[in-house]
Protein backbone atom coordinates (compact mmCIF):
# COMPACT_ATOMS: atom_id res chain seq x y z
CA UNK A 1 -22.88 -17.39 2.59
CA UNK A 2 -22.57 -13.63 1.85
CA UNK A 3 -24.53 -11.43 2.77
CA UNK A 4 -25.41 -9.18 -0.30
CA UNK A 5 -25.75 -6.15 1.99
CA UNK A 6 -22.34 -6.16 3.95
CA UNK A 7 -19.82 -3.51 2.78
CA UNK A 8 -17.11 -5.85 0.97
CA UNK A 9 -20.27 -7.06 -1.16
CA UNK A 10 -21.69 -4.04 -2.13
CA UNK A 11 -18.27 -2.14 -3.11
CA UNK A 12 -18.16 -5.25 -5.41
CA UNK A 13 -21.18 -5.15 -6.91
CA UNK A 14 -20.29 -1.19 -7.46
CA UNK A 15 -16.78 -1.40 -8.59
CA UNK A 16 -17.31 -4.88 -10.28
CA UNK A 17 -20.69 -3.69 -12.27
CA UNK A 18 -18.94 -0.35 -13.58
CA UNK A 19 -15.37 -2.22 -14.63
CA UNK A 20 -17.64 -4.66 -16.85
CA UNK A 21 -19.40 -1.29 -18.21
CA UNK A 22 -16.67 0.81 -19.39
CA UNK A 23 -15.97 -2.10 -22.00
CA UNK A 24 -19.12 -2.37 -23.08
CA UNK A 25 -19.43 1.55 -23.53
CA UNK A 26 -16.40 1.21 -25.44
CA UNK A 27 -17.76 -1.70 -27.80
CA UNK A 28 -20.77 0.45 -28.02
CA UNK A 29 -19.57 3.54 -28.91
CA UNK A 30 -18.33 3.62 -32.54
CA UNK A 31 -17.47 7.00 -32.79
CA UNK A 32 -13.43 8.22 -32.94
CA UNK A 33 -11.78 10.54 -30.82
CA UNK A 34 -10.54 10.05 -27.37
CA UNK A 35 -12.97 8.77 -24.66
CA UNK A 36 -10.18 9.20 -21.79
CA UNK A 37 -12.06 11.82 -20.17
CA UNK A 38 -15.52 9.86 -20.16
CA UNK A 39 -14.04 6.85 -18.73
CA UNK A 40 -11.96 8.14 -16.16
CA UNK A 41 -14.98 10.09 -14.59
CA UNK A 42 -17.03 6.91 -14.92
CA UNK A 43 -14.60 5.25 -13.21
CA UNK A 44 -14.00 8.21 -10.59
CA UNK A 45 -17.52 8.06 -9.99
CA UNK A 46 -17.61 4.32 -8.87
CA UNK A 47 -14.58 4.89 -6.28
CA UNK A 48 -16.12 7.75 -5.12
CA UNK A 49 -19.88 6.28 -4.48
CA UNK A 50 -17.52 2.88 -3.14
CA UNK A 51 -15.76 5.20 -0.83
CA UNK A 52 -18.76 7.25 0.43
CA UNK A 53 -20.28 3.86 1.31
CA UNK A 54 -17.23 2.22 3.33
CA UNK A 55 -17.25 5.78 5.81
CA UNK A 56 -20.92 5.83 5.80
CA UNK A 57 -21.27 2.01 7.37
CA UNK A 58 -18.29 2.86 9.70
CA UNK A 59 -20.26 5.77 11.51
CA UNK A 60 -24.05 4.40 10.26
CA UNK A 61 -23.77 2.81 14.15
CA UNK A 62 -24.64 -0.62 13.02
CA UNK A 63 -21.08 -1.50 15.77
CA UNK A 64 -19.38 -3.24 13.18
CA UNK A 65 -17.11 -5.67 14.74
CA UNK A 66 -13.56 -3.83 14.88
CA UNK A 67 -11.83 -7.51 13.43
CA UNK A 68 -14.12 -10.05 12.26
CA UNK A 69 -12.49 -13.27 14.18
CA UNK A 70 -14.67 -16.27 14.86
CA UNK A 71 -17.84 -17.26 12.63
CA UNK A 72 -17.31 -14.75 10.44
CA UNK A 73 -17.68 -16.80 6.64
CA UNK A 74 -15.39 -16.04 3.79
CA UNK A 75 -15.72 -12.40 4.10
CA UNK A 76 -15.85 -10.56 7.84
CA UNK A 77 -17.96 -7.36 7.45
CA UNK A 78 -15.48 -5.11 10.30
CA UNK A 79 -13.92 -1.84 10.63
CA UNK A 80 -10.36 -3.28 9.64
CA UNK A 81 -11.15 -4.11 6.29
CA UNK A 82 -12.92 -0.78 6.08
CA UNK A 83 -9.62 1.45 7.08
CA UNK A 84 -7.61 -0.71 4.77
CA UNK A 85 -10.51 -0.10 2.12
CA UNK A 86 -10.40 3.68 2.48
CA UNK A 87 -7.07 3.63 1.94
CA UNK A 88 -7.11 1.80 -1.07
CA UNK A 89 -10.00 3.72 -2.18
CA UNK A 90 -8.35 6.77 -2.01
CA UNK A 91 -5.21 5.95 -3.45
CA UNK A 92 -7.04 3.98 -6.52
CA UNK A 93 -9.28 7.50 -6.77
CA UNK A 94 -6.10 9.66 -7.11
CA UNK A 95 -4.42 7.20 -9.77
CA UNK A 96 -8.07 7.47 -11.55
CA UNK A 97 -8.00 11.42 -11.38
CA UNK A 98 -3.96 12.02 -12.78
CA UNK A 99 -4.82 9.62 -15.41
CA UNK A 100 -7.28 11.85 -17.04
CA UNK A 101 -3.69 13.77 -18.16
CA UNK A 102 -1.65 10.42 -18.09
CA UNK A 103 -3.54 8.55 -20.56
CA UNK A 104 -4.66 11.64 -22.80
CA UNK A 105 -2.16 10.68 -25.73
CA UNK A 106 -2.43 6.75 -25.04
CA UNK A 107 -4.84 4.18 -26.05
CA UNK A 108 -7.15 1.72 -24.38
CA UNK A 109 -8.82 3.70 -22.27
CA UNK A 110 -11.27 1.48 -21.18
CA UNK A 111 -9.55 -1.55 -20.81
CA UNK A 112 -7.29 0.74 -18.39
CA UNK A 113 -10.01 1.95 -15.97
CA UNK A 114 -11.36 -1.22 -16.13
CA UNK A 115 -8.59 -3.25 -14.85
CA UNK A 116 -7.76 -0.20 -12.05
CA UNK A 117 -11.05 -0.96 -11.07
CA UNK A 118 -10.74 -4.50 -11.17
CA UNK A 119 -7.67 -4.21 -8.81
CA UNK A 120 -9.39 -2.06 -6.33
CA UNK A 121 -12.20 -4.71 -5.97
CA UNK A 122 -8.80 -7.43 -4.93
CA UNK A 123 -7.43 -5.03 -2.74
CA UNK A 124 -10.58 -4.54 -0.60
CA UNK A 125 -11.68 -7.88 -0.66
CA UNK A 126 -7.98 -8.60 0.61
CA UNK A 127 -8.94 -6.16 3.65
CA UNK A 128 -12.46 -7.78 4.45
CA UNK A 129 -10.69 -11.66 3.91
CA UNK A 130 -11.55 -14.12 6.89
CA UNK A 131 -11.06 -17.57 4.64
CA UNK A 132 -7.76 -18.73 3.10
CA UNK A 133 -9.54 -19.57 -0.22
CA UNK A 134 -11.20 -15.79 -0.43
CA UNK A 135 -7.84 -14.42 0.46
CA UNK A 136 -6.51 -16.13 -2.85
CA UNK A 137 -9.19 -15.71 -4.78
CA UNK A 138 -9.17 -11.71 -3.79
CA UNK A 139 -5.40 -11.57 -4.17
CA UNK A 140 -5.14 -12.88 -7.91
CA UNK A 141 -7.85 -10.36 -8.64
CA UNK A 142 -5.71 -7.98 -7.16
CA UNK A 143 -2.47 -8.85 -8.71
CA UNK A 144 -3.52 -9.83 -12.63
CA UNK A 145 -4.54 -6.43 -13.63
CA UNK A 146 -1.68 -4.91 -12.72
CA UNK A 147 0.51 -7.65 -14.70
CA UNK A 148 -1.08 -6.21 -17.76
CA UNK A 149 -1.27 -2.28 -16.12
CA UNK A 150 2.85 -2.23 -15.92
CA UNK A 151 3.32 -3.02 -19.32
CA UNK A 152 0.83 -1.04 -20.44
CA UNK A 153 3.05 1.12 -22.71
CA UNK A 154 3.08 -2.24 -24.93
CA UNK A 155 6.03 -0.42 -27.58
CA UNK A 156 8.63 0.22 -24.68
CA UNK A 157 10.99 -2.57 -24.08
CA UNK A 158 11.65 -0.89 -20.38
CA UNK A 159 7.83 -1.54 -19.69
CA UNK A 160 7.86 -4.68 -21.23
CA UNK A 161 10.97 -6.17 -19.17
CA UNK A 162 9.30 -4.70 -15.65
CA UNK A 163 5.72 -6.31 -15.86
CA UNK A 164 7.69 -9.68 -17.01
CA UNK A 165 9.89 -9.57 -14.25
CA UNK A 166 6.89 -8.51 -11.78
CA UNK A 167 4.79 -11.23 -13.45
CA UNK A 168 7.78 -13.95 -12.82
CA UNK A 169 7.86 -12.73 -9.07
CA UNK A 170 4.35 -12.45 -8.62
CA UNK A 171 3.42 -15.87 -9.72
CA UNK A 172 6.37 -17.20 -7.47
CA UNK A 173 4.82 -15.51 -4.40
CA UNK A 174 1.46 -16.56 -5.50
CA UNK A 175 2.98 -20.14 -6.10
CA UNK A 176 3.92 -19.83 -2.14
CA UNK A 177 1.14 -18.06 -0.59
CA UNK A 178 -0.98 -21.51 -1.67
CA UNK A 179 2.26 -23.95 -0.53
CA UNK A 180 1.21 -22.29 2.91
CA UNK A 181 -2.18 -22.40 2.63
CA UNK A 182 -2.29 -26.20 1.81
CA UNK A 183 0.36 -26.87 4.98
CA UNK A 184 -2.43 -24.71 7.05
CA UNK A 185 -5.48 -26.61 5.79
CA UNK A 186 -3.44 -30.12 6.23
CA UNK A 187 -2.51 -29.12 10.03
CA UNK A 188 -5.93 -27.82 11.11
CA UNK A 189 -8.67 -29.50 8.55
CA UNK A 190 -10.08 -25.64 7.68
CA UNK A 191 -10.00 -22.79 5.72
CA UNK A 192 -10.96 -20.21 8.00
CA UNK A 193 -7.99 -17.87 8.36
CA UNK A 194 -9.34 -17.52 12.46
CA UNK A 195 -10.53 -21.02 12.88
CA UNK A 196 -6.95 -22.20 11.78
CA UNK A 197 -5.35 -20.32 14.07
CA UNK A 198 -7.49 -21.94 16.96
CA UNK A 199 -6.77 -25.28 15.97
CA UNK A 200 -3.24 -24.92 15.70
CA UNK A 201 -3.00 -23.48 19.26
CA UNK A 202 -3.76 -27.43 19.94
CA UNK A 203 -1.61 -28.65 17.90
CA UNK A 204 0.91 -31.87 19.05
CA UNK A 205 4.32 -30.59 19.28
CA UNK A 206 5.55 -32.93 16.90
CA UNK A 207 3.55 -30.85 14.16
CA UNK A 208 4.61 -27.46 15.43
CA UNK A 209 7.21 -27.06 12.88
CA UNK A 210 4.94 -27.39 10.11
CA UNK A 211 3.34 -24.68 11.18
CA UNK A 212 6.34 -22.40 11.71
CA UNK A 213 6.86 -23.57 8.08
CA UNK A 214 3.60 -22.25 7.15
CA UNK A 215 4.36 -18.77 8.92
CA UNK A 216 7.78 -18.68 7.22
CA UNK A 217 6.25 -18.79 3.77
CA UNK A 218 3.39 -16.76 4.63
CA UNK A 219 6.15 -14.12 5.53
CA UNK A 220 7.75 -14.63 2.29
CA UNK A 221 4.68 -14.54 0.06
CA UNK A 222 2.83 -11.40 1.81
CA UNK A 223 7.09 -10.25 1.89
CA UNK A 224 6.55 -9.85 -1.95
CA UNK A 225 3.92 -7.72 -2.21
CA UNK A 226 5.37 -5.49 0.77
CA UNK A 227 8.41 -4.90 -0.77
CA UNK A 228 10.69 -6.60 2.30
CA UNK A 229 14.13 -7.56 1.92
CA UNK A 230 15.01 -9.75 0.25
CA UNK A 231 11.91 -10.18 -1.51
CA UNK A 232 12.77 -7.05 -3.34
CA UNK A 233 14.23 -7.63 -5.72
CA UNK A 234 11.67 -6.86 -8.83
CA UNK A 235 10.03 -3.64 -7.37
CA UNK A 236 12.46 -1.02 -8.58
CA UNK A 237 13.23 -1.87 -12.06
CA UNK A 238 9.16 -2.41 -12.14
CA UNK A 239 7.91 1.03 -10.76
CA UNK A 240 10.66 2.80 -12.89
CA UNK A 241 9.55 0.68 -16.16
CA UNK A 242 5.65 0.88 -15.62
CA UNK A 243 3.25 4.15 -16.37
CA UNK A 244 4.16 6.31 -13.32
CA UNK A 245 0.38 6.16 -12.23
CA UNK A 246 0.48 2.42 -11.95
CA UNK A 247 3.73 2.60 -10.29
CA UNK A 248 1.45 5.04 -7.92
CA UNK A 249 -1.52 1.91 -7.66
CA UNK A 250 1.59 -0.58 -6.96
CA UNK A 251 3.77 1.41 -4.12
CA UNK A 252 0.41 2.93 -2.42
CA UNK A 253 -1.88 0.00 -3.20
CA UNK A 254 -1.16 -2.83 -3.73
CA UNK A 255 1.88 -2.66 -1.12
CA UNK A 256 -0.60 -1.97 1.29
CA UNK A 257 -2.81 -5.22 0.26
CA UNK A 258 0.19 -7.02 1.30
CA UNK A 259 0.37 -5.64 4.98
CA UNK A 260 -3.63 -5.83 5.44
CA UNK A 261 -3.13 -9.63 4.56
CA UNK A 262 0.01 -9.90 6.73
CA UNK A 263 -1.87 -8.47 9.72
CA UNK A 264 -4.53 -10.97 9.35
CA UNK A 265 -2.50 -14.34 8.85
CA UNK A 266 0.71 -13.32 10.45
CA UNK A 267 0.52 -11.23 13.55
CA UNK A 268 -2.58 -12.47 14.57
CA UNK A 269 -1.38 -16.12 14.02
CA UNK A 270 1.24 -15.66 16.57
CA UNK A 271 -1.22 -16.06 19.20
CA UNK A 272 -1.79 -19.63 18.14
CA UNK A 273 2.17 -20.39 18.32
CA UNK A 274 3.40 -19.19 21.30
CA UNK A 275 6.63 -18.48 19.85
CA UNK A 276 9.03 -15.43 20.02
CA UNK A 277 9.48 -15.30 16.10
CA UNK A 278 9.01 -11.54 15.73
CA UNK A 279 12.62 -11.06 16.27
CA UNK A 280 12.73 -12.38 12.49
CA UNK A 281 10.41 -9.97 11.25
CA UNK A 282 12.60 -6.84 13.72
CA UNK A 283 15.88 -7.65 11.67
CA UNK A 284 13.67 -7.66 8.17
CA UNK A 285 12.39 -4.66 9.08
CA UNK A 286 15.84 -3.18 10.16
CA UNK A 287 17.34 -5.06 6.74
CA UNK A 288 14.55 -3.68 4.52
CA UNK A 289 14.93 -0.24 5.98
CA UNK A 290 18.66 0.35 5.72
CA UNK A 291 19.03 -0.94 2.00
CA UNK A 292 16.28 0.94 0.80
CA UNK A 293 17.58 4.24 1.83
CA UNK A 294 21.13 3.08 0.62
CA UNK A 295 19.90 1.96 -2.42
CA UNK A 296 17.66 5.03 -3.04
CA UNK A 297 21.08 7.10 -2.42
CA UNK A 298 22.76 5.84 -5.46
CA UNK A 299 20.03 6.43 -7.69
CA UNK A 300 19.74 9.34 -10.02
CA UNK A 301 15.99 8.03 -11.80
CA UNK A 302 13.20 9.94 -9.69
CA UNK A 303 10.77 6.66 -10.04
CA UNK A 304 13.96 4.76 -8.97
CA UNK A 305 14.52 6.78 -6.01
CA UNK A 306 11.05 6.42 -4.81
CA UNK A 307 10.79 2.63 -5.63
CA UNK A 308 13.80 2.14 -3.52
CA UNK A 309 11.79 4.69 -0.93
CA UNK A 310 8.86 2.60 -0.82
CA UNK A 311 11.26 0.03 0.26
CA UNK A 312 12.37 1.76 3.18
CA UNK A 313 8.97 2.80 4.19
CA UNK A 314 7.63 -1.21 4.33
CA UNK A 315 10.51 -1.22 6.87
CA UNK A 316 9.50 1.28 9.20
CA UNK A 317 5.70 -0.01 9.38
CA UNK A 318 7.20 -3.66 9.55
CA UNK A 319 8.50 -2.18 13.21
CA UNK A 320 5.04 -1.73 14.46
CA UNK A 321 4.15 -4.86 13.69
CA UNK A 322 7.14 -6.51 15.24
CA UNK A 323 6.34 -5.08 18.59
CA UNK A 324 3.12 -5.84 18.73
CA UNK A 325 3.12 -8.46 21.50
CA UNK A 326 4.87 -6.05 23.27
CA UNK A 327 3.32 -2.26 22.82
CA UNK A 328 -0.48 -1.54 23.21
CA UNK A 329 -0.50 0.75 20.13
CA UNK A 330 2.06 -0.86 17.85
CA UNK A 331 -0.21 -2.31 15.49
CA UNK A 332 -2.85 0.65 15.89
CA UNK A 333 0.74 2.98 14.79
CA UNK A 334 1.65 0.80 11.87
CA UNK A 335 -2.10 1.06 10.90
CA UNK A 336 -1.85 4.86 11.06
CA UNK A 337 1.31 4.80 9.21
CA UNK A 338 0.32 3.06 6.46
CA UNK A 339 -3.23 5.17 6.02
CA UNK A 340 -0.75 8.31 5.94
CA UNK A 341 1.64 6.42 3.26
CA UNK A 342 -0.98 5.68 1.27
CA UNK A 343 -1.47 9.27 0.06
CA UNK A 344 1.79 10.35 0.63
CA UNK A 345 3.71 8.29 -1.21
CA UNK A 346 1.03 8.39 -3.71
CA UNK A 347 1.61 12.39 -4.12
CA UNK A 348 5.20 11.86 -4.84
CA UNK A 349 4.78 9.66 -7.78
CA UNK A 350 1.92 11.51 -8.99
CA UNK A 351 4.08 14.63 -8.96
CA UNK A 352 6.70 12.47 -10.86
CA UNK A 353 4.37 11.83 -13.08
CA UNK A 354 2.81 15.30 -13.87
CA UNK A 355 6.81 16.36 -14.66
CA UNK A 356 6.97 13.46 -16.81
CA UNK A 357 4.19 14.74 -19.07
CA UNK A 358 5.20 18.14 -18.71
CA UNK A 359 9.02 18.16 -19.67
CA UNK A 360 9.86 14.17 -19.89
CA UNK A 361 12.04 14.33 -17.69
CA UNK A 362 13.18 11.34 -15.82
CA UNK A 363 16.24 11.92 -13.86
CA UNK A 364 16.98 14.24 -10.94
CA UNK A 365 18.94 15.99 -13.13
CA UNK A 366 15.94 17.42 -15.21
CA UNK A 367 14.52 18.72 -12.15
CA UNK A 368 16.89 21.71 -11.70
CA UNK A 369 15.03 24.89 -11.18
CA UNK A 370 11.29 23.06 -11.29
CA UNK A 371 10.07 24.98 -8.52
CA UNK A 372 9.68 27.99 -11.29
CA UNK A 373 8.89 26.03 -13.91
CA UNK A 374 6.26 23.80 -12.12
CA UNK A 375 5.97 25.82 -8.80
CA UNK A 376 2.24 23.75 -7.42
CA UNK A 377 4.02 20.28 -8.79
CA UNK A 378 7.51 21.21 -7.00
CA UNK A 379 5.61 22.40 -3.86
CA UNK A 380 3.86 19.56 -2.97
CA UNK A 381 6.72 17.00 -4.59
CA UNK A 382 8.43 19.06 -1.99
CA UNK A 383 6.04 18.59 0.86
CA UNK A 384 5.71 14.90 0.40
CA UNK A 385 9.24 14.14 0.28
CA UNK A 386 9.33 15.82 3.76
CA UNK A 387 6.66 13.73 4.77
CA UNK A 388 7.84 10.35 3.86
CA UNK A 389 10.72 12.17 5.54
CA UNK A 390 8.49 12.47 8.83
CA UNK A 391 8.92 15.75 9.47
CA UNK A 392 7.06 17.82 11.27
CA UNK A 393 4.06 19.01 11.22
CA UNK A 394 3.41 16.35 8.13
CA UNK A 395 1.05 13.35 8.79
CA UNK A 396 4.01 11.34 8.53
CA UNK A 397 5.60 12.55 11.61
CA UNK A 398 3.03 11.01 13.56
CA UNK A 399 3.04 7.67 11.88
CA UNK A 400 7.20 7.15 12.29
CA UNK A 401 6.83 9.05 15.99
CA UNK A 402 4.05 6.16 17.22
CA UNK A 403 6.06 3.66 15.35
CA UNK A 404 9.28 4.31 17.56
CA UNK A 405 7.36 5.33 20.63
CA UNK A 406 6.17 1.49 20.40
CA UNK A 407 9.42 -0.05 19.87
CA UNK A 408 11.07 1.98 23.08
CA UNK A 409 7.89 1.02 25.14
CA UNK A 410 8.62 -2.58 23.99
CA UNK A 411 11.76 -2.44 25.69
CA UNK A 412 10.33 -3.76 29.25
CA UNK A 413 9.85 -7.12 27.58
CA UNK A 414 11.94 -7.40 24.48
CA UNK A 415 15.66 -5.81 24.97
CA UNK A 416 16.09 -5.83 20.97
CA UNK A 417 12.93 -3.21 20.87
CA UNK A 418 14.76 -0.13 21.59
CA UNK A 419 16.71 -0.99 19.13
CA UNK A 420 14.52 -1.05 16.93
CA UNK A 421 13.62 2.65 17.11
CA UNK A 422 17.21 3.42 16.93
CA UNK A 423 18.04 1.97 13.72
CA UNK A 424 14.43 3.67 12.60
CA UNK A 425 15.36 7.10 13.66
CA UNK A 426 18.96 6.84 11.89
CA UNK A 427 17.08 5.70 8.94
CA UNK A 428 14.77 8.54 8.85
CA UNK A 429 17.61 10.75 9.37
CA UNK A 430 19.47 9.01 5.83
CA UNK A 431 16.45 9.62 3.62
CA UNK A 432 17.24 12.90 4.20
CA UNK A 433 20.09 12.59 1.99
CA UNK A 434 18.25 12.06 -1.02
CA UNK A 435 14.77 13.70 -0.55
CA UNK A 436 17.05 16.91 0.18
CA UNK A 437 18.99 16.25 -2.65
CA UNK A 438 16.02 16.40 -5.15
CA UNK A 439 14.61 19.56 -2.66
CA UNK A 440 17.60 21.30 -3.47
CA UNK A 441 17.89 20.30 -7.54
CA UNK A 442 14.09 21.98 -7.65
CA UNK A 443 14.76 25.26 -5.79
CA UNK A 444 18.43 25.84 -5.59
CA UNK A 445 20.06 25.33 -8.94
CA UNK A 446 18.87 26.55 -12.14
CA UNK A 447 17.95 24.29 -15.29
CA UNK A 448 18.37 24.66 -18.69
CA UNK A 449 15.30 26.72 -19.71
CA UNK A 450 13.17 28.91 -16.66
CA UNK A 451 10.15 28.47 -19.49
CA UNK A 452 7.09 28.66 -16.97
CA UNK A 453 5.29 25.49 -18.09
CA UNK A 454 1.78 24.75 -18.11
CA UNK A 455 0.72 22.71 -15.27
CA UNK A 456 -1.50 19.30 -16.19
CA UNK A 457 -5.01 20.50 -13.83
CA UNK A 458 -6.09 16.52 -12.60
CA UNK A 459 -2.62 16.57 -11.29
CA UNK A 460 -2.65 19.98 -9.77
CA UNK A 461 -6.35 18.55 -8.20
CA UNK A 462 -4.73 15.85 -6.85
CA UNK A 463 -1.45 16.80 -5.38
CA UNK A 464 -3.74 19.89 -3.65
CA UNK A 465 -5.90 16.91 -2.24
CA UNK A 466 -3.10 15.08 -0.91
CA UNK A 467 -1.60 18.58 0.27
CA UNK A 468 -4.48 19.46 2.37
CA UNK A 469 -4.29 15.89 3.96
CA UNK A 470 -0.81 15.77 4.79
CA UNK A 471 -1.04 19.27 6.74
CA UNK A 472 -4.24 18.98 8.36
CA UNK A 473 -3.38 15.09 9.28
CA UNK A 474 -0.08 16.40 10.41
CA UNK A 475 -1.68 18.93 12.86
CA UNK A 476 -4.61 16.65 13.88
CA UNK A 477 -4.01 13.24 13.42
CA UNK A 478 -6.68 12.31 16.40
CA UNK A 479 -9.20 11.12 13.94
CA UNK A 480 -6.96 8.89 11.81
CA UNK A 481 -5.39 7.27 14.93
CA UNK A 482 -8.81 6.99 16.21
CA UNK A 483 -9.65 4.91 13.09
CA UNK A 484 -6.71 2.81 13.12
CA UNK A 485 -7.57 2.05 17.04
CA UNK A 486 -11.20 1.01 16.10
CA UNK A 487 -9.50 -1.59 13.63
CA UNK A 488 -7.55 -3.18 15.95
CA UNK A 489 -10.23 -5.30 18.97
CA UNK A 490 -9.11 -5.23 22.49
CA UNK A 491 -9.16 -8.86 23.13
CA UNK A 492 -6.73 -9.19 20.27
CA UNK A 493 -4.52 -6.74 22.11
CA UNK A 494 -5.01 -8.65 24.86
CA UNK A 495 -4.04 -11.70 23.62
CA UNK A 496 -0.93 -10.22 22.08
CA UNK A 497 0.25 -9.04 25.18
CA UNK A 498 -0.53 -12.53 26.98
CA UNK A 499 1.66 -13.80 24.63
């Protein structure tokens, strides 16, 4: 039973009411002309008044649980599914705004906002998931609009060939997250993500590999979404080939879906096991963070080079999670991490995409001299890549400097987590190579034209938005890391480090 008044429901009923209006506006409405504008601030307005009401029940001080665990239904009303919701929130809000400009010349308006919308309502109902069969159900709502979202520019063939390929892989992980789900429910008798992990802490040791199994493809399904190697292998050719604002929705969104349901099923069922498996998941993350930054270095598409960057960031959060049994704040630093990647990473394609309606321009190449052409869309393009970077004072300093502060504190348990910070810190130091390299095209050699172009104003909006976050986050990132600790319950902490 749900309670009609718990967050998760009533961001539903907001989100879900106004995705089923937009199309019947647009039936409605008869008259020509474009109705971009109308529906994007319809839809703004939903994510907004959604948004407003996650942060208001997270400080009403109705002591939301901080991870719904035992007892808690389909859907767990806690403060973990409300950071991850914020974050989706915010990210779906900032795809909503850019696409006022985006979607100006395009058609099917509304059945764009509507399936944005439709996604958002997946992705938070990922977050507030405490049942195997919700968790499905919420992550094909998630994942089916944005089949049809990436190849939403129906007449290119480039579009076209990414939301196949993403289709083909998404269905496979799909096809894989239920595979687990079914050796779960066989093993334990339930479908209570929590309740299953109980009952396989009792389990006979003769039916201990099943459930290793189970993690294993858990790992590889959740891997998809996430971007890990080598479950890869569809996310750059799809980012570059969908509309750069969905590419936005898929590397800041939906990417994070994937962790929020990782953290739930994965880390969490390691208590129940008993076994050292994170290892696996320390070379992944050491694996996904090395050929992402390689890969990004050979690229010379700017969508490509942040598709393969997205990559590279999965690793670095993946760390946090690895050394959770072993760190008191690694999971509350890969929760802060992924908050500050959220807008972040969001900014740089956003920025992409402002330059793409501005000049078309694709490759790095076209960006020579666009800090005069495009100086606010350079700046904070600029700013963001040093971010991601984790410079200093940028919120994502603090994210990578938590995430490798946890690793080296692992090292009194683990010898392997040390490491682990090492081969994130030489990492960080390699993306460097490429975010410098489009730094420099922008503000250090001259293009073609130095024609002072007219700046798309939802963009400028946005990127300013995600400007003021990344500085003020970067100087006081109390209150995010705050958050991110309120997510994560002591006991569970407890239990981790038991383990």
């Amino acid at each position: 039973m749900i309670d009609i008044m718990s967050t998760p429901a009533l961001v539903t009923i907001i989100l879900g009411s106004v995705a089923l209006l937009i199309p019947i506006i647009d039936a409605l409405n008869k008259e020509r002309g474009s109705k971009n504008k109308v529906y994007s601030a319809i839809a703004f307005g939903a994510l907004a008044l959604a948004l407003i009401v996650v942060i208001y029940r997270i400080f009403s001080g109705e002591n939301l649980p901080a991870m719904s665990l035992a007892n808690s239904g389909a859907i767990g009303d806690d403060i973990f599914g409300a950071f991850f919701s914020i974050a989706f929130l915010i990210v779906s809000i900032m795809v909503t705004v850019s696409s006022w400009s985006y979607m100006k010349k395009r058609s099917n308006h509304a059945a764009y906002y509507s399936l944005i919308l439709l996604s958002s309502i997946g992705m938070i109902l990922i977050g507030y998931s405490t049942d195997f069969v919700m968790l499905l159900v919420a992550w094909e709502l998630m994942s089916i609009p944005t089949y049809a979202l990436a190849a939403f520019n129906k007449k290119d063939p480039i579009s076209n060939e990414a939301s196949i390929k993403y289709f083909l892989f998404g269905a496979l992980s799909s096809a894989i997250i239920v595979l687990a789900m079914g050796i779960v429910y066989g093993l334990t008798g339930t479908t209570n993500i929590y309740d299953s992990i109980v009952a396989m802490s009792h389990l006979n040791a003769d039916l201990v590999p099943f459930a290793l199994l189970a993690v294993g493809l858990f790992i590889a399904g959740f891997g998809f979404k996430m971007g890990l190697v080598p479950f890869h292998m569809w996310l750059p050719d799809t980012y570059s080939g969908a509309p750069t604002t969905i590419a936005t929705l898929l590397a800041a969104g939906t990417k994070k879906a994937g962790f929020a349901a990782a953290i739930r099923v994965i880390v969490i069922g390691m208590i129940a096991l008993n076994v050292h498996w994170t290892f696996t998941l320390a070379i992944i993350a050491i694996f996904t963070m090395t050929l992402g930054n390689l890969g990004a270095l050979t690229q010379k598409s700017i969508p490509r080079i942040l598709a393969y960057s997205s990559i590279a960031q999965a690793g670095y959060i993946l760390i946090g999670l690895a050394v959770a049994p072993y760190s008191d704040y690694g999971l509350d630093a890969s929760l802060l991490q992924i908050m500050n990647h959220a807008v972040m990473k969001s900014a740089a394609f956003i920025a992409a995409a402002g330059v793409i309606i501005t000049l078309a321009a694709y490759t790095i190449e076209k960006y020579k001299g666009l800090g005069y052409r495009m100086p606010i869309t350079a700046f904070v393009f600029a700013i963001s890549l040093l971010a991601l970077a984790g410079v200093p004072p940028l919120s994502g300093f603090w994210g990578k400097y938590l995430i490798f502060g946890a690793a080296i504190d692992s090292g009194q348990v683990v010898w392997w987590g040390p490491y682990l910070a090492i081969a994130g810190i030489l990492n960080s130091a390699l993306s460097l190579g490429y975010y410098a390299w489009i730094i420099r095209k922008m503000y250090m050699e001259e293009g073609e034209n130095r024609v002072r172009q007219k700046e798309p104003k939802p963009i400028v909006a946005v990127l300013l938005f995600a400007l003021g976050f990344m500085i003020i986050f970067g100087i006081w990132y109390g209150p995010l890391l705050d958050l991110a600790s309120m997510a994560v319950p002591n006991d569970l902490i407890h239990l981790l480090g038991a383990n």
